[in-house]
N, C-alpha and C. Protein backbone atom coordinates (compact mmCIF):
# COMPACT_ATOMS: atom_id res chain seq x y z
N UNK A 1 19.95 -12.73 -9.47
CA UNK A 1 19.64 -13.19 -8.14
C UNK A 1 18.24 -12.69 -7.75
N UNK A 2 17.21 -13.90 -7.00
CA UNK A 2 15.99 -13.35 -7.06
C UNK A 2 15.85 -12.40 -5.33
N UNK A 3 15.28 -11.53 -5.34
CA UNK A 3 14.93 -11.25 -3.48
C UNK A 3 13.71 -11.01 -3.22
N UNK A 4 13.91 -11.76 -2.40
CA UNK A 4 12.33 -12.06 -1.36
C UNK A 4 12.22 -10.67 -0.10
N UNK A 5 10.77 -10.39 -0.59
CA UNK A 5 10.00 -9.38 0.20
C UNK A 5 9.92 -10.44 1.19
N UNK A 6 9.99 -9.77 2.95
CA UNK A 6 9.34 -10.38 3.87
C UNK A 6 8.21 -10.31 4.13
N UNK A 7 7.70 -10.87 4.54
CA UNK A 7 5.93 -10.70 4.50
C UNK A 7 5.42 -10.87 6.08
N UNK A 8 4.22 -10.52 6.06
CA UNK A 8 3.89 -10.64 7.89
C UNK A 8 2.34 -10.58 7.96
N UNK A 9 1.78 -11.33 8.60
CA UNK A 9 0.48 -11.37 8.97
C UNK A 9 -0.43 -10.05 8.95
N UNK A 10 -0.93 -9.65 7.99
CA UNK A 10 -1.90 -7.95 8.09
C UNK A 10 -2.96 -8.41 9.20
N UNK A 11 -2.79 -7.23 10.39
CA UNK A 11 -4.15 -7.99 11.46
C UNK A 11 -5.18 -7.62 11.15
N UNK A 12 -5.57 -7.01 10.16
CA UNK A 12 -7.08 -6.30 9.60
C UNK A 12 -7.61 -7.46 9.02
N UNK A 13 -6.75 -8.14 7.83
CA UNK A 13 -7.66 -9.43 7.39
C UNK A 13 -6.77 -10.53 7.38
N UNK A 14 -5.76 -10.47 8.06
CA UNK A 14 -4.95 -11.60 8.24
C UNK A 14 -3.86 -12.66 6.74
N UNK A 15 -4.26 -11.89 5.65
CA UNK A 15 -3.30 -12.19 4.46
C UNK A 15 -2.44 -11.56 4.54
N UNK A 16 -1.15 -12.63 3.92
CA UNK A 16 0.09 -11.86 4.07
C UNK A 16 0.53 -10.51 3.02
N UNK A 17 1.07 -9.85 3.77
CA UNK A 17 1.41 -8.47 4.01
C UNK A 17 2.94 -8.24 3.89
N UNK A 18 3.54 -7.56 2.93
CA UNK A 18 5.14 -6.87 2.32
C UNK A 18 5.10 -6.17 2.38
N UNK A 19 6.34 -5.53 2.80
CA UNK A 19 7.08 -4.46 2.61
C UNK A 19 6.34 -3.49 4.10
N UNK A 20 5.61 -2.38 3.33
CA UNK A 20 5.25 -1.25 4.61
C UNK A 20 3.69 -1.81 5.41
N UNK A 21 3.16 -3.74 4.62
CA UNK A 21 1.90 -3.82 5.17
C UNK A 21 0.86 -2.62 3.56
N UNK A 22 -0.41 -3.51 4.31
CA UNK A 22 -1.39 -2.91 3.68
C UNK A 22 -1.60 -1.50 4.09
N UNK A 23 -2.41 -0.90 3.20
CA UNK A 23 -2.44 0.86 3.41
C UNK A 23 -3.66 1.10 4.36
N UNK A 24 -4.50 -0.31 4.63
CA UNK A 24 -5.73 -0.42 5.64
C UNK A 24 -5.00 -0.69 7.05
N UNK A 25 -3.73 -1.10 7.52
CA UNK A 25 -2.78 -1.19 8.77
C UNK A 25 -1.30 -1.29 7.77
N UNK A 26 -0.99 0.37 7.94
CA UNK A 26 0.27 -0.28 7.85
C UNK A 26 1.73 -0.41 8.79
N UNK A 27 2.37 -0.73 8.45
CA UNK A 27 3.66 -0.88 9.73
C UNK A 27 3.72 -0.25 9.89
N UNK A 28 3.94 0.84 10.74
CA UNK A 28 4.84 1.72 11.34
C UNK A 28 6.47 1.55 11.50
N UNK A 29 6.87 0.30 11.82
CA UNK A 29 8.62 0.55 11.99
C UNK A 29 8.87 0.52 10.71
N UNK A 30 8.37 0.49 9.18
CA UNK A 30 9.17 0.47 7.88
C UNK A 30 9.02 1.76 7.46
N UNK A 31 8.83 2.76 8.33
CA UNK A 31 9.45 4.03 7.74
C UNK A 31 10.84 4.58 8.41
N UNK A 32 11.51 5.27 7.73
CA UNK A 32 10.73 6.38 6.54
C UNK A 32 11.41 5.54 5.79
N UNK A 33 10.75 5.64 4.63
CA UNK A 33 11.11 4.85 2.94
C UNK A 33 11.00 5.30 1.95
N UNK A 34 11.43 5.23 0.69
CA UNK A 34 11.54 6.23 -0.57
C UNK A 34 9.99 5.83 -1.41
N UNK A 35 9.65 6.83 -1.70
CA UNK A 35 8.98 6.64 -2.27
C UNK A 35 9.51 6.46 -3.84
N UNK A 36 8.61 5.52 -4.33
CA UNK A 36 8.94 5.18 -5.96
C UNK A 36 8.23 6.09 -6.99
N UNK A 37 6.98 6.95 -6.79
CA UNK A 37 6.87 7.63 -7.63
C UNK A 37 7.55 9.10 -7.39
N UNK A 38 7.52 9.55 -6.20
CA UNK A 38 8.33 11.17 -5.97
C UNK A 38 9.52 10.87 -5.91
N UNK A 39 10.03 9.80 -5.28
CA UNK A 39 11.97 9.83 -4.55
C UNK A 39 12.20 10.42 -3.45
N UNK A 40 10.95 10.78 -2.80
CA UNK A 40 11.30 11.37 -1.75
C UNK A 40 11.16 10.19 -0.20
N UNK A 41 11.67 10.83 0.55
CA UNK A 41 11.98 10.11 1.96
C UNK A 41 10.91 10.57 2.82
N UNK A 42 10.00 9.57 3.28
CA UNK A 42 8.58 10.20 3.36
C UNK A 42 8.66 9.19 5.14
N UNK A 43 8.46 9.72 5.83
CA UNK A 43 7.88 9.16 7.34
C UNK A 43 5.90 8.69 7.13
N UNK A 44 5.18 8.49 6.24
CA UNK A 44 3.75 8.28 6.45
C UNK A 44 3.61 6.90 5.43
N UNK A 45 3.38 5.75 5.95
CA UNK A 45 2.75 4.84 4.96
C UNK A 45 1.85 4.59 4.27
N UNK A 46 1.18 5.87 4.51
CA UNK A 46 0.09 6.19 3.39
C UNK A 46 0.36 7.25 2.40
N UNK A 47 1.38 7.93 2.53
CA UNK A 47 1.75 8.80 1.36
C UNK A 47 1.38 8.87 0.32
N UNK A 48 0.75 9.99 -0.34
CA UNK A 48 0.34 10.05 -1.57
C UNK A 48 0.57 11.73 -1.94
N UNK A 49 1.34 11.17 -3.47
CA UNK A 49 1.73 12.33 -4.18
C UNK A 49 1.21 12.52 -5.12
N UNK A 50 1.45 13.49 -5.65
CA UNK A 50 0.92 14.13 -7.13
C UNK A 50 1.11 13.40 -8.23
N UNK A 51 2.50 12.41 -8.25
CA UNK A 51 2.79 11.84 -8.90
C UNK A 51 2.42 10.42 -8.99
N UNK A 52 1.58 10.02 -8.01
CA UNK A 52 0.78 8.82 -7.80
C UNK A 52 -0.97 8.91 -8.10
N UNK A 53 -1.25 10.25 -7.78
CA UNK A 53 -2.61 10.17 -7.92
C UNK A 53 -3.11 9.81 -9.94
N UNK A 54 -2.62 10.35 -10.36
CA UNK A 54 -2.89 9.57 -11.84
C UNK A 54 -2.39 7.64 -11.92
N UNK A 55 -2.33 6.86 -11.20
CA UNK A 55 -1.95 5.53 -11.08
C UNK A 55 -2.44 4.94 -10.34
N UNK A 56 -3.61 5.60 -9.40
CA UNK A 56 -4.60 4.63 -8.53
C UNK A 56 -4.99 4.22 -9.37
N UNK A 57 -5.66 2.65 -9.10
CA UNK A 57 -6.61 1.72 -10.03
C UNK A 57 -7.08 1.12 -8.45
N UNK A 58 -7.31 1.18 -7.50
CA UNK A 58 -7.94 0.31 -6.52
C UNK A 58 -8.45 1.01 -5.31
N UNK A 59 -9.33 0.56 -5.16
CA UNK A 59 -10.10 1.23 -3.34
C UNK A 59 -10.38 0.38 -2.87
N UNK A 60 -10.46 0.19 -1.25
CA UNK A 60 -10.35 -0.51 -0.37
C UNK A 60 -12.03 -1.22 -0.16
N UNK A 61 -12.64 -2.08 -0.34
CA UNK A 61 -14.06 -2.35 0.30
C UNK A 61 -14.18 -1.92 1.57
N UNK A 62 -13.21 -2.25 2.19
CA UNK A 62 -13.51 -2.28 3.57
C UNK A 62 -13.30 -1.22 4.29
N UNK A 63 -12.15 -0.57 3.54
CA UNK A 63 -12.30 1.25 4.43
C UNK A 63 -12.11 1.97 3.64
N UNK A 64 -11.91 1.59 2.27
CA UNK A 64 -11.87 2.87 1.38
C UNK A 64 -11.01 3.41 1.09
N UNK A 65 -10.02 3.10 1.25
CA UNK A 65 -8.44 4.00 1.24
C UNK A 65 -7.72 3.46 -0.55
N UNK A 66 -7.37 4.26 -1.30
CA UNK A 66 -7.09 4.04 -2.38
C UNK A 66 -5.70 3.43 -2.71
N UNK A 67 -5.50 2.84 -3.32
CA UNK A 67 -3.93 2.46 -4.09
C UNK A 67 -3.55 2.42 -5.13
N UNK A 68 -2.69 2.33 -5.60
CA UNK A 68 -1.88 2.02 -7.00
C UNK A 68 -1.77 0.20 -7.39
N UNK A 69 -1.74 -0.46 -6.27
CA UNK A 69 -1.27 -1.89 -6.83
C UNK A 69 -2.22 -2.63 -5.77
N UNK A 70 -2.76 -3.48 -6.40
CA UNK A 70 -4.30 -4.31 -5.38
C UNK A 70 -3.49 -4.84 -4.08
N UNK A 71 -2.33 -5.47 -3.82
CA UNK A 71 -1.44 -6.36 -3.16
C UNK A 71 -1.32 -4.77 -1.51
N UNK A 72 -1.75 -3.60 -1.87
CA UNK A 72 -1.36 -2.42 -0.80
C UNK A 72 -2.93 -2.65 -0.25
N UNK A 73 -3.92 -3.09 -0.34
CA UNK A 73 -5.11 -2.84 0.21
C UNK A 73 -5.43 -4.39 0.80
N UNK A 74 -6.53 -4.51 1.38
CA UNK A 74 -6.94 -6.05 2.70
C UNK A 74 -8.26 -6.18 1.52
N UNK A 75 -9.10 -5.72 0.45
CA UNK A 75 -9.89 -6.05 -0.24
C UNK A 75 -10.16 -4.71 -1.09
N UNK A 76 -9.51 -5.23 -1.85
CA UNK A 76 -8.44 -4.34 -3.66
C UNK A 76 -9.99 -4.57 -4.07
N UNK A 77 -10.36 -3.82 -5.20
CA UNK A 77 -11.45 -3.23 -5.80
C UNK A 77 -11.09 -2.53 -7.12
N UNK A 78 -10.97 -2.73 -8.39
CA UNK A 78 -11.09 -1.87 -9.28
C UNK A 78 -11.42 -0.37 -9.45
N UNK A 79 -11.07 0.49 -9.31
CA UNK A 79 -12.06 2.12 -8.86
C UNK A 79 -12.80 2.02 -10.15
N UNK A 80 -12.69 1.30 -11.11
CA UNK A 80 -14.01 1.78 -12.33
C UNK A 80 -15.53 0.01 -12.31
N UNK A 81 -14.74 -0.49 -11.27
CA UNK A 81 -15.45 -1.27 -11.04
C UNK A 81 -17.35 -0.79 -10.14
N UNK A 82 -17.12 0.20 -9.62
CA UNK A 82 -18.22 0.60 -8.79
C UNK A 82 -19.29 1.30 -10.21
C-alpha cells in the first residue's frame, strides 16, 4: 500500500513542502517527531545530531541552513558544489 506525504505551500518560496516543511520555514505544529537518524523525540524542526552531521550533502542558497536530503531546503545546493 502506497502513502502519501501531505504537502503544503512553503511561504519562503512557495514549492510544495512535506512532512515538518522546509528547514528555511518550518512548521511548527509537526512537532515533536522522531527523529530518523537519533530516535529521539525532538520538539525543534531543525534538529541536528551527531548522527546526521556526517549525511549533510546540501546548503541552502538562500539562508544557508544545511540538510541531509535537497527536498528539506527552498534552494538545495550540493555542499561540494561551492
Amino acid at each position: 500500500m502506497t502513502q502519501y506525504v501531505k504537502t503544503y505551500p512553503c511561504p519562503t518560496c512557495k514549492a510544495a513542502a512535506s512532512g515538518r516543511g522546509h528547514l528555511c520555514h518550518p512548521r511548527k505544529d509537526m512537532v515533536p517527531f522522531t527523529c530518523e537518524f537519533c530516535g529521539k523525540s525532538v520538539d525543534d524542526a531543525r534538529h541536528v545530531c551527531s548522527s546526521m552531521l556526517d549525511k549533510i550533502e546540501y546548503v541552502c542558497k538562500s539562508c544557508g541552513r544545511l540538510a541531509v536530503y535537497d527536498s528539506q531546503l527552498c534552494e538545495p545546493a550540493p555542499i561540494d558544489e561551492e
